[in-house]
C-alpha atoms as a PDB file:
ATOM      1  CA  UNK A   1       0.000   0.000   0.000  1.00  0.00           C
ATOM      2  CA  UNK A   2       3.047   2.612   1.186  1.00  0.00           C
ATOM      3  CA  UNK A   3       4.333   1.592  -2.576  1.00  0.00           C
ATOM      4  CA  UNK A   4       1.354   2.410  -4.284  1.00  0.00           C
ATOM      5  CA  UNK A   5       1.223   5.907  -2.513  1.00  0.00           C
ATOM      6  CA  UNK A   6       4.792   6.089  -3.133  1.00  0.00           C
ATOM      7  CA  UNK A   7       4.125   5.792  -6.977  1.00  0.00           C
ATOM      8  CA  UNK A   8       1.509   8.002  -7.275  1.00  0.00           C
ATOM      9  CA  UNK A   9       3.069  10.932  -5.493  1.00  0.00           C
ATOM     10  CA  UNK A  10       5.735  10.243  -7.806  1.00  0.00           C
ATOM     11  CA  UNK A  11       3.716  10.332 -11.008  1.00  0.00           C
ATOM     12  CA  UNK A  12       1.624  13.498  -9.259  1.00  0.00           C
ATOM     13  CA  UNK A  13       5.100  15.546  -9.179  1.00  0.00           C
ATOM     14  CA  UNK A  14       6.562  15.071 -12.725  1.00  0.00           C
ATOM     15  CA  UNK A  15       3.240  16.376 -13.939  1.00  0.00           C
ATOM     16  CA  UNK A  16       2.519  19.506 -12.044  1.00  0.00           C
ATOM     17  CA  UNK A  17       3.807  21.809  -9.232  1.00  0.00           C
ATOM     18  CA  UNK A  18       3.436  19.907  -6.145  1.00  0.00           C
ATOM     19  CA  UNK A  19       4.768  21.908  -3.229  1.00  0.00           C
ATOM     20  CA  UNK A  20       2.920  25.296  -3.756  1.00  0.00           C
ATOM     21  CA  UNK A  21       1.442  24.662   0.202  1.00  0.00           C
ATOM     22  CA  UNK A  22       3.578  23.551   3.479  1.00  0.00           C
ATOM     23  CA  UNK A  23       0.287  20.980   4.088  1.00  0.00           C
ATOM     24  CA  UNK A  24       1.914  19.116   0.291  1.00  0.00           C
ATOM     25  CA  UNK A  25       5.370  19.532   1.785  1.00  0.00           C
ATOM     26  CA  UNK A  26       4.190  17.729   4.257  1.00  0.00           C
ATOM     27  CA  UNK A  27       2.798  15.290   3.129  1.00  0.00           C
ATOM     28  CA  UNK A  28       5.032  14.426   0.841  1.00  0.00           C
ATOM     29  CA  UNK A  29       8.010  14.292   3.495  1.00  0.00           C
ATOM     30  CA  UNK A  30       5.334  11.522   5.648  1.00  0.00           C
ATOM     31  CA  UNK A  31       5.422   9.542   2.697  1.00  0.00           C
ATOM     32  CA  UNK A  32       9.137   9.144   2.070  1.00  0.00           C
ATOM     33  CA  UNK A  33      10.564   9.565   5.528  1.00  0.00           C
ATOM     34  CA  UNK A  34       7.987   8.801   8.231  1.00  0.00           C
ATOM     35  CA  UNK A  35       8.036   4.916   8.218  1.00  0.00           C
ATOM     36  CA  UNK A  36      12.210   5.340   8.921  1.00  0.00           C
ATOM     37  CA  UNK A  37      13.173   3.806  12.295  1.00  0.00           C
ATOM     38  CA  UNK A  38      15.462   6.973  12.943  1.00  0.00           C
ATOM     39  CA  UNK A  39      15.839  10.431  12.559  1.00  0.00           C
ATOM     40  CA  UNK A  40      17.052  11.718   9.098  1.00  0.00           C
ATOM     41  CA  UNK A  41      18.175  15.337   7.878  1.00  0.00           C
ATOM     42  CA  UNK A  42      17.112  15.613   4.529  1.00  0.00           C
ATOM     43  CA  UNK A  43      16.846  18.178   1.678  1.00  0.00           C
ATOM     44  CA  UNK A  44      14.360  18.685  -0.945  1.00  0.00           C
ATOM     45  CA  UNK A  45      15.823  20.128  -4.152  1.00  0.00           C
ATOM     46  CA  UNK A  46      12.690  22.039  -6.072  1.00  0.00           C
ATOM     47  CA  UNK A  47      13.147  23.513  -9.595  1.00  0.00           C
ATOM     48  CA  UNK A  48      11.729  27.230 -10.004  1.00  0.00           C
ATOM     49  CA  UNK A  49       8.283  25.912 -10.718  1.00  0.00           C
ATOM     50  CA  UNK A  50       8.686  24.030  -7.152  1.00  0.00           C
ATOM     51  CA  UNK A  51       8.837  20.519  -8.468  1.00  0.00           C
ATOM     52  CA  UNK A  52      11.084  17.996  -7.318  1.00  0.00           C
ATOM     53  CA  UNK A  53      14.131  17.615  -8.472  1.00  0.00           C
ATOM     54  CA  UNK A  54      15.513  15.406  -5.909  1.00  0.00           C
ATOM     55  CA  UNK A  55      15.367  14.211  -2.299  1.00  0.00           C
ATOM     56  CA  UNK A  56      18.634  14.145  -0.576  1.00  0.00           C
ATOM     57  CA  UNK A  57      19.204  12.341   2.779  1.00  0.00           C
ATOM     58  CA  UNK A  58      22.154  14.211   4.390  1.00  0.00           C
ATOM     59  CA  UNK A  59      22.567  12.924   7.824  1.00  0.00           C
ATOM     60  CA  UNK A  60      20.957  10.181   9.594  1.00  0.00           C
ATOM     61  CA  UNK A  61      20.652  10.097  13.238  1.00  0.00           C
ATOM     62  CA  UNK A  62      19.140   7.797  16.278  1.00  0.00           C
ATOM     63  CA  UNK A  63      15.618   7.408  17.457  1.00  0.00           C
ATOM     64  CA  UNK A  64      15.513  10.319  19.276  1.00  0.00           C
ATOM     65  CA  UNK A  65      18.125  12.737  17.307  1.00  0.00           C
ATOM     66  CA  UNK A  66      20.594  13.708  14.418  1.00  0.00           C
ATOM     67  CA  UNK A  67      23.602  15.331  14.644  1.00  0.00           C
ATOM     68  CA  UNK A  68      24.034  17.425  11.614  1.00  0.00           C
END
């Protein structure tokens, strides 16, 4: 099911400008990184139309806390 929503957010962003409101940053970011077992530091890469470019995972951390 998490695949499925995976795919379709995916297929959702290469067609139109997806994070023009916090609440689609949002949940975007529960999609990819709120199953994870730890903390992560991530960044989203937009394009000037904010679309995603890419989704970079910078520093991962413990349960509780990353150290960046």
């Amino acid at each position: 099911m998490l695949e499925l929503a995976r795919r379709s957010v995916a297929a959702e962003l290469s067609a139109k400008p997806v994070f023009d409101t916090p609440g689609k940053v949002k949940e975007y970011l529960a999609l990819q990184l709120g199953a994870r077992a730890h903390e992560v530091f991530a960044v989203l890469f937009l394009d000037a139309q904010s679309r995603l470019i890419t989704l970079e995972e910078m520093f991962r951390g413990t349960l509780t806390q990353t150290s960046v």
